[in-house]
N, C-alpha and C. Protein backbone atom coordinates (compact mmCIF):
# COMPACT_ATOMS: atom_id res chain seq x y z
N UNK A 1 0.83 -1.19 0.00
CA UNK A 1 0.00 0.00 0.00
C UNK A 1 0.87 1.24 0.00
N UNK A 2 0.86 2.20 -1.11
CA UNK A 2 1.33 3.39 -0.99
C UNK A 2 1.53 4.27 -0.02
N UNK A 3 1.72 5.35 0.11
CA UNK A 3 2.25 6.57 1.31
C UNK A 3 0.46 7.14 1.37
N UNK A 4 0.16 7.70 0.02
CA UNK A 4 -0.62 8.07 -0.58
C UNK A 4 -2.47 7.95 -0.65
N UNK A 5 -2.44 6.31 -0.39
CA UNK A 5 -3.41 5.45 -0.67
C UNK A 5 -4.10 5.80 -0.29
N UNK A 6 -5.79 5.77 -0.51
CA UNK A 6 -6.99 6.41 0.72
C UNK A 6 -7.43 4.44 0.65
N UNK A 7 -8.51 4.25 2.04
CA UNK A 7 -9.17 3.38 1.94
C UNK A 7 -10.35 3.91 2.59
N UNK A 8 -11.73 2.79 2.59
CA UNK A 8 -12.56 3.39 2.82
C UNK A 8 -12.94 2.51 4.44
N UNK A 9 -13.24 3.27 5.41
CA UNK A 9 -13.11 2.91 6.57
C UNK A 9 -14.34 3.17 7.42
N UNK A 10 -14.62 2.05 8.21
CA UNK A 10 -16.23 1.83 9.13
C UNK A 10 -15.37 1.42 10.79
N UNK A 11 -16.01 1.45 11.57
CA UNK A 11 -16.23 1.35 12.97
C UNK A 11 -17.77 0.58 13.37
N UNK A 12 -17.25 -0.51 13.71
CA UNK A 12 -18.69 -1.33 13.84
C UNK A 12 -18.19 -2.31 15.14
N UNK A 13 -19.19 -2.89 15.77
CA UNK A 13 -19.56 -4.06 16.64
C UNK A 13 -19.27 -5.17 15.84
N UNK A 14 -18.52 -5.89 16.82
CA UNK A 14 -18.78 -7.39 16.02
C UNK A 14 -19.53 -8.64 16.99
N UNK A 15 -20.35 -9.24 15.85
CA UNK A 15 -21.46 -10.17 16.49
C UNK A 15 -20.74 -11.60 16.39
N UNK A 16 -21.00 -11.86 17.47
CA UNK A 16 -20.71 -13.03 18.16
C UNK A 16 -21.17 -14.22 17.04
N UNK A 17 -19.84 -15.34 17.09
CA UNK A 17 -20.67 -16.52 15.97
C UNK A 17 -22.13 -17.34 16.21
N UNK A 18 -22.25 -17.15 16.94
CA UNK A 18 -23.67 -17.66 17.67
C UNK A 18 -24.81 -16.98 16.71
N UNK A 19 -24.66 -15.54 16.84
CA UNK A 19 -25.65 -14.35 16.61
C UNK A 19 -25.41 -14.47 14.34
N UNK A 20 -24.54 -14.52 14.62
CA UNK A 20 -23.73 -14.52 12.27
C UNK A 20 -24.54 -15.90 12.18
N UNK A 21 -24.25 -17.01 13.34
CA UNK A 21 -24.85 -18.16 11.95
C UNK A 21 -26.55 -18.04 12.48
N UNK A 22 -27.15 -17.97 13.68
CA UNK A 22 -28.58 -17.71 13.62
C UNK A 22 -29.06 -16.61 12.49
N UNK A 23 -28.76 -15.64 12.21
CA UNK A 23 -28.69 -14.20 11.28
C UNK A 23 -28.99 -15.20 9.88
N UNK A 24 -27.65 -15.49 9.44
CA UNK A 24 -27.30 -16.65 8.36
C UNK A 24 -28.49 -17.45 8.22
N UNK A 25 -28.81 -18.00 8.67
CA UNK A 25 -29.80 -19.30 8.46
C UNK A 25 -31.10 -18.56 8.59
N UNK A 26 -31.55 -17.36 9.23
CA UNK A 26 -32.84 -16.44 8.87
C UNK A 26 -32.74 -16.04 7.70
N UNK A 27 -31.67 -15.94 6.95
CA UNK A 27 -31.68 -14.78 5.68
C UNK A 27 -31.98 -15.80 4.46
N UNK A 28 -31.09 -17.08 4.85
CA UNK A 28 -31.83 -18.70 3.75
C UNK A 28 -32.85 -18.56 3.75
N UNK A 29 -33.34 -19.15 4.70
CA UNK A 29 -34.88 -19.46 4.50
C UNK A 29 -35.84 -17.90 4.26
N UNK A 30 -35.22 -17.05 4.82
CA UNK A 30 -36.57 -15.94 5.24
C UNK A 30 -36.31 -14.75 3.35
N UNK A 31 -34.91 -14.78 3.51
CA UNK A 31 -34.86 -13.72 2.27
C UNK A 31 -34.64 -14.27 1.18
N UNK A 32 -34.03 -15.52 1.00
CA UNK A 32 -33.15 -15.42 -0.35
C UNK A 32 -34.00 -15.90 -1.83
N UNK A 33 -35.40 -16.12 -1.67
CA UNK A 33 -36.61 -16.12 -2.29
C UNK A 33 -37.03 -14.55 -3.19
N UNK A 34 -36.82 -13.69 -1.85
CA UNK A 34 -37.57 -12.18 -2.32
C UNK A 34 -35.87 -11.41 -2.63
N UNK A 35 -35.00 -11.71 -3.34
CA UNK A 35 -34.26 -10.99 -3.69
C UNK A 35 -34.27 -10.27 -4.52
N UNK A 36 -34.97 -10.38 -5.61
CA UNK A 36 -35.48 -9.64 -7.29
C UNK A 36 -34.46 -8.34 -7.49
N UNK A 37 -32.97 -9.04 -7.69
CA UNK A 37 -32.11 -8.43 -8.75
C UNK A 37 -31.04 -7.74 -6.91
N UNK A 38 -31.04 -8.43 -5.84
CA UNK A 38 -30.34 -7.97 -4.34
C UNK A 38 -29.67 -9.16 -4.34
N UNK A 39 -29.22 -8.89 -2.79
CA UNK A 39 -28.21 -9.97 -2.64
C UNK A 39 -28.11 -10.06 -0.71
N UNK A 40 -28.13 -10.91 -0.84
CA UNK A 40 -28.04 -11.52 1.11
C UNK A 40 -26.86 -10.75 1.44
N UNK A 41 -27.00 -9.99 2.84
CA UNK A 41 -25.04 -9.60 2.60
C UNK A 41 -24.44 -11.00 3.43
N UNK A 42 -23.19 -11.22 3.30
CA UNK A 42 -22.81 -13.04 3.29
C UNK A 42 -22.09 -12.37 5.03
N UNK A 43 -22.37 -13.70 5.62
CA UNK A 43 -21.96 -14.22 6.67
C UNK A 43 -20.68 -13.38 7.92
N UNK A 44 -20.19 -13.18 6.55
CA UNK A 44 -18.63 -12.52 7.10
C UNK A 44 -19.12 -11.09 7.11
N UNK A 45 -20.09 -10.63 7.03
CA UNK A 45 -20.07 -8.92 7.42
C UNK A 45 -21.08 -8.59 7.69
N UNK A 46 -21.69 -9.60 8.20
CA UNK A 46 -22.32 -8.90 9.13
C UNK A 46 -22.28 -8.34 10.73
N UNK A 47 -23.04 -7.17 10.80
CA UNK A 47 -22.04 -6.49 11.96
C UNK A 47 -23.19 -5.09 12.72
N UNK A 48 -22.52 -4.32 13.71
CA UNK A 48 -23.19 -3.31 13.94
C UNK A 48 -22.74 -2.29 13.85
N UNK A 49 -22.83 -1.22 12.82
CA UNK A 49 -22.32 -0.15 12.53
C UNK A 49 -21.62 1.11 13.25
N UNK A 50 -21.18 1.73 13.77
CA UNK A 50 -20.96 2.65 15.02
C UNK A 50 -20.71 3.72 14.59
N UNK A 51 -19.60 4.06 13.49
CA UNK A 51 -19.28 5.23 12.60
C UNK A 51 -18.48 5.57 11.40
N UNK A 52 -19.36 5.64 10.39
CA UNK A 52 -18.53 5.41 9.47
C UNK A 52 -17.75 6.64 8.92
N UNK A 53 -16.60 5.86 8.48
CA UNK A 53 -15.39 7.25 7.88
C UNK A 53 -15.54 7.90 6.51
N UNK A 54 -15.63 6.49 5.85
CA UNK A 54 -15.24 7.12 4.47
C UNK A 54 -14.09 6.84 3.51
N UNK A 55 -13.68 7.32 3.25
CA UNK A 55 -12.52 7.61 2.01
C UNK A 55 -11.62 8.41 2.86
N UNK A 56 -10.38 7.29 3.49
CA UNK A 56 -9.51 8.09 4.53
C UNK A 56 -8.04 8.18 3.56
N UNK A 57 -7.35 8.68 4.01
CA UNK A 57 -5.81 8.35 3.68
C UNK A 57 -5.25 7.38 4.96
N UNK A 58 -4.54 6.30 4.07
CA UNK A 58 -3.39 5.01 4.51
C UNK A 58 -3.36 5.35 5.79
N UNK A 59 -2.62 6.79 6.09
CA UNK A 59 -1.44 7.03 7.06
C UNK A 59 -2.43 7.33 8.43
N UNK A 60 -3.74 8.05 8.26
CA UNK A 60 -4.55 7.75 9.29
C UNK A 60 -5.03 6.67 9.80
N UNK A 61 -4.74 5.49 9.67
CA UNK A 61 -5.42 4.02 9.95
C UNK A 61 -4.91 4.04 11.88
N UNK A 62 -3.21 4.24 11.65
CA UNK A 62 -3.03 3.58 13.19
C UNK A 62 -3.50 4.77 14.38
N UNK A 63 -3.75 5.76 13.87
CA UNK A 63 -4.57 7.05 14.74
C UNK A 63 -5.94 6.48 14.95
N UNK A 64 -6.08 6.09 13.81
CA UNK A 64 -7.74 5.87 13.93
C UNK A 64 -8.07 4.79 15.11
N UNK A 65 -7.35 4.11 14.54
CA UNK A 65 -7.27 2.36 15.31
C UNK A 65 -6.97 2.33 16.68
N UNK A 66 -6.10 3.52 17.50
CA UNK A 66 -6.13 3.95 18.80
C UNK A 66 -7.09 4.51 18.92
N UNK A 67 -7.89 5.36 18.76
CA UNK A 67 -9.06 5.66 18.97
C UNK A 67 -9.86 5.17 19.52
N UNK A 68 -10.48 3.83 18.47
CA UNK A 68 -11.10 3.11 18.87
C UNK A 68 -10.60 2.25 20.25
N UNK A 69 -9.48 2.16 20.46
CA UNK A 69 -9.22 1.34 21.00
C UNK A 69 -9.19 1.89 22.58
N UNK A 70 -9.20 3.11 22.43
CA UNK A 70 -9.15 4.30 23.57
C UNK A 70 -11.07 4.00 24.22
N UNK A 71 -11.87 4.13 22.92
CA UNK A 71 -13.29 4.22 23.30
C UNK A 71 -14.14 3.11 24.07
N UNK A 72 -13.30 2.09 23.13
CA UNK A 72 -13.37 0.66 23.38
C UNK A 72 -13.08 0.08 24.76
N UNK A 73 -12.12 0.55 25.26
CA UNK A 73 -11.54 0.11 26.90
C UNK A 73 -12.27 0.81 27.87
N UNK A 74 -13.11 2.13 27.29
CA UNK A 74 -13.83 2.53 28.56
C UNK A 74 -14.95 2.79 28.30
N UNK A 75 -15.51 1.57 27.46
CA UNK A 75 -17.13 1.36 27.05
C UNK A 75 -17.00 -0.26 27.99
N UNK A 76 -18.58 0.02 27.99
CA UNK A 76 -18.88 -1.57 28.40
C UNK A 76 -19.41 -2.07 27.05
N UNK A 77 -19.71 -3.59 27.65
CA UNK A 77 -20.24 -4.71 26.95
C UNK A 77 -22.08 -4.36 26.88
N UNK A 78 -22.17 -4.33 25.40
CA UNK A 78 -24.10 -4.12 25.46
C UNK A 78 -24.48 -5.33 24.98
N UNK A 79 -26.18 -5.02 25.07
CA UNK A 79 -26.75 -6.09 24.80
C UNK A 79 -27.93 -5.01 24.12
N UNK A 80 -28.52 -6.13 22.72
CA UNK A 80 -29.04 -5.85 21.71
C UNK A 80 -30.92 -6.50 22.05
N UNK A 81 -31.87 -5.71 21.93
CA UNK A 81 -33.01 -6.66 21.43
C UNK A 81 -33.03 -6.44 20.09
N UNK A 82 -33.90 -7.65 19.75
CA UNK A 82 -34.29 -7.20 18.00
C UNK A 82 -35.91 -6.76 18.45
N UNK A 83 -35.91 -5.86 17.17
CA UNK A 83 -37.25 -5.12 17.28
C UNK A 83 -37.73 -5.29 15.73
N UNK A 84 -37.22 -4.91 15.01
CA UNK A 84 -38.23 -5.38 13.60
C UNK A 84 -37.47 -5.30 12.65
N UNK A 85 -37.88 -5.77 11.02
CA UNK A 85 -37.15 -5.62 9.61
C UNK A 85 -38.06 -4.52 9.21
N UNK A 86 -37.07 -3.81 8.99
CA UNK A 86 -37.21 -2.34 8.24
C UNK A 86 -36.27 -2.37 6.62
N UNK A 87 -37.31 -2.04 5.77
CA UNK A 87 -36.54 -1.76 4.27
C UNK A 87 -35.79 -0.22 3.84
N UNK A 88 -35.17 -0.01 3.69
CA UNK A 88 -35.14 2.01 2.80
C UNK A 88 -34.74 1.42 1.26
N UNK A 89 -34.62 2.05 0.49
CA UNK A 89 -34.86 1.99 -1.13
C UNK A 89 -33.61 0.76 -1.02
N UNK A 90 -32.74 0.61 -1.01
CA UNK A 90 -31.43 -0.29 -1.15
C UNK A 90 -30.86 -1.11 -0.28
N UNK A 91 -31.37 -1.35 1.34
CA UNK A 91 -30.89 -2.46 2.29
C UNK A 91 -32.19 -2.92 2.94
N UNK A 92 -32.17 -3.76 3.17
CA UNK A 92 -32.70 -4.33 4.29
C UNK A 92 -32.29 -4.39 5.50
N UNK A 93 -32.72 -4.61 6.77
CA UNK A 93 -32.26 -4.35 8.09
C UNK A 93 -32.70 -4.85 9.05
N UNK A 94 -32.20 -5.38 10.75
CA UNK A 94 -33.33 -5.88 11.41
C UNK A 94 -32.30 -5.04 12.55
N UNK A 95 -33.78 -4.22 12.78
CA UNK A 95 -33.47 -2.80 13.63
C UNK A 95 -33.19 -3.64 15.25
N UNK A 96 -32.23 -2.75 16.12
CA UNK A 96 -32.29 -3.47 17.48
C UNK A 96 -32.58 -2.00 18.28
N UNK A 97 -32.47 -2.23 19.53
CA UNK A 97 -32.56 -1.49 20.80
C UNK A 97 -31.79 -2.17 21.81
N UNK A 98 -30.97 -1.30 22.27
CA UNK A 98 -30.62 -1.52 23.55
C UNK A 98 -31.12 -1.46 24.38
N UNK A 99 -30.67 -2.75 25.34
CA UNK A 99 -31.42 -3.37 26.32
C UNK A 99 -31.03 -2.35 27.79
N UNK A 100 -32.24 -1.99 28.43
CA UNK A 100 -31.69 -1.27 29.93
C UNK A 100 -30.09 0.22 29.14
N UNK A 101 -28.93 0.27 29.71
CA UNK A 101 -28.47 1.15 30.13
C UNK A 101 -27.47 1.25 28.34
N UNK A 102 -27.49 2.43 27.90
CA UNK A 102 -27.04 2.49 26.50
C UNK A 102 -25.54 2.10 26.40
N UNK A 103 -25.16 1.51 26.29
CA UNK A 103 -23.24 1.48 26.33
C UNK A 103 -22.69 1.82 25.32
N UNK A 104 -23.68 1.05 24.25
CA UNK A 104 -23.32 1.09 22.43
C UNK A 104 -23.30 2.95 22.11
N UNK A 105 -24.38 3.69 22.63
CA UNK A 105 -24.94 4.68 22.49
C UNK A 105 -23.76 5.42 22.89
N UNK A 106 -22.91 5.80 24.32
CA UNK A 106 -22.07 6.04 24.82
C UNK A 106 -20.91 5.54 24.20
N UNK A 107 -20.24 4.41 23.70
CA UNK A 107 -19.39 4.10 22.69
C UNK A 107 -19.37 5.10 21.57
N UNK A 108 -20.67 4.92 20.92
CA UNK A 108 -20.72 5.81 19.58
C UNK A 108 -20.37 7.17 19.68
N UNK A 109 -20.93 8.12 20.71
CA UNK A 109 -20.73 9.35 21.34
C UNK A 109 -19.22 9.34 21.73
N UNK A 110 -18.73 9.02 22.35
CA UNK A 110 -17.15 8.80 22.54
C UNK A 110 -16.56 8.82 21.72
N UNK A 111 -16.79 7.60 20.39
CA UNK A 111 -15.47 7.61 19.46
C UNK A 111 -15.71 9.13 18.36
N UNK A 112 -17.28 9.50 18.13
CA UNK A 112 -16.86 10.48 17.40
C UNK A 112 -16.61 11.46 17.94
N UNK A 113 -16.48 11.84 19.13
CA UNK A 113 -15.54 12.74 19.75
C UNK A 113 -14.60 12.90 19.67
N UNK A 114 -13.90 11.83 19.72
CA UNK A 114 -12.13 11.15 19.75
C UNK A 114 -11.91 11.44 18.29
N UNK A 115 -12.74 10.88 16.96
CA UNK A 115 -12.48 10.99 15.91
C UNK A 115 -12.44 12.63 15.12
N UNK A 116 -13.19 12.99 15.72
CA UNK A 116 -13.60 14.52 15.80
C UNK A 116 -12.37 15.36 15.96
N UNK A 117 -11.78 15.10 17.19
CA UNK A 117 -10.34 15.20 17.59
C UNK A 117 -9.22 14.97 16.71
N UNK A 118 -9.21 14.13 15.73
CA UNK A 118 -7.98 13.73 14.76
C UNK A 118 -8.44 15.12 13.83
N UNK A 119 -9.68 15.80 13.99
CA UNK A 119 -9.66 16.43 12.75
C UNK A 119 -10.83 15.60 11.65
N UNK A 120 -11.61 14.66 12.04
CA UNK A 120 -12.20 14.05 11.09
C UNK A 120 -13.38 14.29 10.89
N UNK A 121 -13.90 14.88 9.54
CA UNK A 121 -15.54 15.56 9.59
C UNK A 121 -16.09 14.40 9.54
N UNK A 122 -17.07 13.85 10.44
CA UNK A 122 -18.47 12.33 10.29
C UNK A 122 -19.37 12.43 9.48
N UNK A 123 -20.02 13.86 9.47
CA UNK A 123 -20.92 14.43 8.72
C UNK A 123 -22.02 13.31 9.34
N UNK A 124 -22.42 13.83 10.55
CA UNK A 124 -23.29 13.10 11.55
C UNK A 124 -24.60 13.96 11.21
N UNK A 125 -25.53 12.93 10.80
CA UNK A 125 -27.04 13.95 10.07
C UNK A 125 -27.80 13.36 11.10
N UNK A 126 -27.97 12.25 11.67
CA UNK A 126 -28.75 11.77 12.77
C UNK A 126 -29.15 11.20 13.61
N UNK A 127 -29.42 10.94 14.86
CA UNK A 127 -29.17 9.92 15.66
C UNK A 127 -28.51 8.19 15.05
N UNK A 128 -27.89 8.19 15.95
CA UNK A 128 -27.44 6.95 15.92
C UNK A 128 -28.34 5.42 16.06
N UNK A 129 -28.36 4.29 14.91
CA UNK A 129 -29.92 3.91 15.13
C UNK A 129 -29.60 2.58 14.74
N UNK A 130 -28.98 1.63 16.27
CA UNK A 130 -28.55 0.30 16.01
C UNK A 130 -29.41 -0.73 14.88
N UNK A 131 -28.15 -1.42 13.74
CA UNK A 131 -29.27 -2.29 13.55
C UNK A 131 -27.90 -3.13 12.68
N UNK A 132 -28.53 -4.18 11.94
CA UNK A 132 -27.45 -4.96 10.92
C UNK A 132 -28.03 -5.05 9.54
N UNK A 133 -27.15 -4.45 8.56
CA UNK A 133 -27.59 -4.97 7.58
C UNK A 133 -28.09 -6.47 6.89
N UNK A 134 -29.39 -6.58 6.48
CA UNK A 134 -29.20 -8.48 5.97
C UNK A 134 -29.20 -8.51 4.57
N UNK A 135 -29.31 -7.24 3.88
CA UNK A 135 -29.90 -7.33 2.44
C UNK A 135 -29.47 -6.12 1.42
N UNK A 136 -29.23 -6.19 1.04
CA UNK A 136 -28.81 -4.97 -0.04
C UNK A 136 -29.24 -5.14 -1.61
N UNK A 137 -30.05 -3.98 -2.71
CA UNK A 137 -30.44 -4.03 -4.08
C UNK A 137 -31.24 -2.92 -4.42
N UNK A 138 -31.17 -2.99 -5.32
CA UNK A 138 -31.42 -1.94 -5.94
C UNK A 138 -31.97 -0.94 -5.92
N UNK A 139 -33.51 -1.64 -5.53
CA UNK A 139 -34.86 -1.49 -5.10
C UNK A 139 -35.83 -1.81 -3.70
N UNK A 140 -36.30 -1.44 -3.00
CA UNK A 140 -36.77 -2.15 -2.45
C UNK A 140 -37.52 -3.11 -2.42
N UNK A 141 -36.53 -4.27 -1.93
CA UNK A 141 -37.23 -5.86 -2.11
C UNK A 141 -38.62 -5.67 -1.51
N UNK A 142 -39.57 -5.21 -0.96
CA UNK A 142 -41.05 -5.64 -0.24
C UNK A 142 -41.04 -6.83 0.37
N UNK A 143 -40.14 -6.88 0.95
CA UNK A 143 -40.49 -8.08 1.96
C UNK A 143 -40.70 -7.87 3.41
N UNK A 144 -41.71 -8.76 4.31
CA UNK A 144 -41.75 -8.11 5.02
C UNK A 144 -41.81 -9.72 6.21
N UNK A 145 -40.60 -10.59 6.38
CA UNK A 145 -40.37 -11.46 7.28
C UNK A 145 -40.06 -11.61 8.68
N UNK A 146 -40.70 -12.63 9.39
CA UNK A 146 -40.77 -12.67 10.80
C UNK A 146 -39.64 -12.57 10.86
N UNK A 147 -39.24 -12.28 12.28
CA UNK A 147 -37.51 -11.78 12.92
C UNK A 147 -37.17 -12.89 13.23
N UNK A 148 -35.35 -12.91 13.00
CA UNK A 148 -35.11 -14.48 13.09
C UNK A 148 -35.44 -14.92 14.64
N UNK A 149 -35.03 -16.09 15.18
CA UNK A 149 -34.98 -16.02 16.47
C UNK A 149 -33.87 -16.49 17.55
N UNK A 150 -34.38 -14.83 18.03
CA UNK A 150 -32.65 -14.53 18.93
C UNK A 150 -32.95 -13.91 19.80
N UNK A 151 -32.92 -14.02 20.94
CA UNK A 151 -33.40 -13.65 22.18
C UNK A 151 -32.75 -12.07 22.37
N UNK A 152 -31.57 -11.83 22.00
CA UNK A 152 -30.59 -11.11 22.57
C UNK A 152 -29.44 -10.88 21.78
N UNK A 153 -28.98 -9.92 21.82
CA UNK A 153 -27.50 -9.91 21.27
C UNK A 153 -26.44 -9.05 21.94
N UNK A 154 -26.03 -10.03 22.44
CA UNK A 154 -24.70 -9.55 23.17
C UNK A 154 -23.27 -9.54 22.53
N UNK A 155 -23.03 -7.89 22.57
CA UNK A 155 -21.48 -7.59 22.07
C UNK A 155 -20.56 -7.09 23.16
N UNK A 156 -19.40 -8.07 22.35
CA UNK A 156 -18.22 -7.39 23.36
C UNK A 156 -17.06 -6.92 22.77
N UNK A 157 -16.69 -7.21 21.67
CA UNK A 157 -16.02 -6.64 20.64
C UNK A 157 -16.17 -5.56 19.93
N UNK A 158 -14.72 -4.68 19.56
CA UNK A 158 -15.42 -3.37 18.30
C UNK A 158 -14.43 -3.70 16.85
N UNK A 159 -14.27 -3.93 16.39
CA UNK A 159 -13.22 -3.23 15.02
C UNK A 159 -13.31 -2.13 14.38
N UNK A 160 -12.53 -1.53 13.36
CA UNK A 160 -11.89 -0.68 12.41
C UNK A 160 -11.19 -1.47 11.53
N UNK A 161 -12.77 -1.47 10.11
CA UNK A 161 -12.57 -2.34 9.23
C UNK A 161 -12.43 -1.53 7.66
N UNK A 162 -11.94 -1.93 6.77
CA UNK A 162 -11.82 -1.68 5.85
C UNK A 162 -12.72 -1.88 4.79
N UNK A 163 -13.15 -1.71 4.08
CA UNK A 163 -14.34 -1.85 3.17
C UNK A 163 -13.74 -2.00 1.80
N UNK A 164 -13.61 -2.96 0.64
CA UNK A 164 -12.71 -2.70 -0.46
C UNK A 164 -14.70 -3.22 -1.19
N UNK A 165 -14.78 -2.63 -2.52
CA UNK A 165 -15.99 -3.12 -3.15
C UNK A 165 -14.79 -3.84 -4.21
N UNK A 166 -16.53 -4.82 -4.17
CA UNK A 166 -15.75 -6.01 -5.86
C UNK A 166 -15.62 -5.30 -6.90
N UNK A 167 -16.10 -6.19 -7.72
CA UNK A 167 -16.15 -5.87 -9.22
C UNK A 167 -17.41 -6.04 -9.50
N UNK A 168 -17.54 -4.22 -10.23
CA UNK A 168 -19.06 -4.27 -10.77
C UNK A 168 -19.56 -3.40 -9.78
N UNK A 169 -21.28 -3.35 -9.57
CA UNK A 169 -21.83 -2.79 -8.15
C UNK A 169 -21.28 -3.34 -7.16
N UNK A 170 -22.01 -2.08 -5.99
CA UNK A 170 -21.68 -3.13 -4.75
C UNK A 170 -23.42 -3.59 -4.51
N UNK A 171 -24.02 -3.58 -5.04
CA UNK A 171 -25.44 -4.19 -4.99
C UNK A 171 -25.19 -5.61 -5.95
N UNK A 172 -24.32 -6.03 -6.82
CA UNK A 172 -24.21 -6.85 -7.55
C UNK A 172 -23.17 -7.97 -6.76
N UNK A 173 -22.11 -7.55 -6.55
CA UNK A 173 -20.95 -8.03 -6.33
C UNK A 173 -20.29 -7.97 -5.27
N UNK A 174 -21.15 -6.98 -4.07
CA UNK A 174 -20.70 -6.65 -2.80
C UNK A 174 -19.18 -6.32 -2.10
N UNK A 175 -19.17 -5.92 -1.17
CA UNK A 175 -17.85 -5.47 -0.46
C UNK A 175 -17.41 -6.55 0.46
N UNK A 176 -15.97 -6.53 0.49
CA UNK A 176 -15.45 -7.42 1.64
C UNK A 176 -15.15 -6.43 2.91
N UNK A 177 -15.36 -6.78 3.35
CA UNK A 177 -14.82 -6.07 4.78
C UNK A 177 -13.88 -6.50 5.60
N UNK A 178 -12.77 -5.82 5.42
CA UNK A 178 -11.31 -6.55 6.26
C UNK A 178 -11.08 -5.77 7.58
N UNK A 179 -10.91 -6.42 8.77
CA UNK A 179 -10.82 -6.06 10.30
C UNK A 179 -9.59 -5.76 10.76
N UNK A 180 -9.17 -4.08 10.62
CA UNK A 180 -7.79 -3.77 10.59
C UNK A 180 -7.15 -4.02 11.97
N UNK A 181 -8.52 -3.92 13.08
CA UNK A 181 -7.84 -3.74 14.58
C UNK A 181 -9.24 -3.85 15.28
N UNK A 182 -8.88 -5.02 16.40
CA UNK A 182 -10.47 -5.11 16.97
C UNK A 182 -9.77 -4.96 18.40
N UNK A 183 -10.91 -4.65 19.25
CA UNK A 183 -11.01 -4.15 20.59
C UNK A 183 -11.61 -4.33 21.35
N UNK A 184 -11.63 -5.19 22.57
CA UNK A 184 -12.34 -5.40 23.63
C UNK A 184 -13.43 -4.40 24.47
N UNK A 185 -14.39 -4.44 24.74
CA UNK A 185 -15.22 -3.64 25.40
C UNK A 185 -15.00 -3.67 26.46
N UNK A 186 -14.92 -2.58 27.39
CA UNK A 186 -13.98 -2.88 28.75
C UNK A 186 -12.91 -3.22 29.02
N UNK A 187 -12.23 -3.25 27.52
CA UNK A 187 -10.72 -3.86 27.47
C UNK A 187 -10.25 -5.31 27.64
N UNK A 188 -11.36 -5.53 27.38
CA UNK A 188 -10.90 -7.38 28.19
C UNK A 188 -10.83 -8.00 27.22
């Protein structure tokens, strides 16, 4: 990687394998019928969003990556309900709420403070509004499927991941998401 290079960079929760393959096996059976011209997002990325960057330069990664890692050690561990599948024109989603005392909420508030601090515009338009992507296309698929079943979702992990898109759309051909630096919640 060049001096030069920009990549494009997210701050998200990571879900426990428990929570990816229950998710996984709702999106078989529940979505992959009503896709009409979308695509399931696959296994490996799914996640909970916290703040996304953008189109950074290379040389900001290990600033960034303390950051998080700063926010990360003096956040706690949350826990997720699911509350419903919500569509907007191009993803699908299964919205959560935090359970009792916000941590995620306080995480999020923290790091773009911290990030704020490097100098980094978020271009923060509106509350912060837990959920995971399951679906991504063109259009909105109209589907409207029972929630998988998951009592709970408990995170204790954060990363600062990289986002590279394939070839073609990313509604066609999707993004990988590579995990530059992950971080304990509470540090542990």
């Amino acid at each position: 990687m060049g001096g030069d290079e920009r990549v494009r960079l997210f701050c998200a929760l990571q879900l426990s394998g428990e929570t990816v393959e229950a998710i996984a096996a709702w999106q078989s059976e529940q979505l992959q019928e009503h896709l009409h011209g979308g695509r399931v997002v696959p296994a490996e990325n799914l996640h909970i969003t916290l703040v996304f960057l953008g189109s950074r330069p290379l040389a900001e990664v290990p600033a960034i990556a303390a950051e998080l890692r700063g926010a990360a050690d003096a956040a706690r561990p949350a826990t997720f309900e699911l509350r419903s599948y919500r569509e907007t024109p191009r993803v699908g989603m299964l919205v959560l709420e935090e359970s009792g005392v916000s941590h995620a909420a306080a995480l999020v508030s923290d790091l773009e403070q911290r990030l704020s601090g490097l100098g980094i515009d978020l271009r923060v338009r509106r509350p912060w509004r837990p959920h995971v992507t399951v679906l991504r296309s063109r259009e909105r698929a109209g589907v409207a499927p029972p929630l998988p079943n998951i009592r709970s979702i408990h995170v204790v992990r954060s990363a600062l991941y990289r986002s590279s898109l394939g070839r073609g759309s990313a509604a066609s051909s999707g993004a990988r998401y590579d995990a530059l630096e992950t971080a304990a919640l509470g540090g542990r």
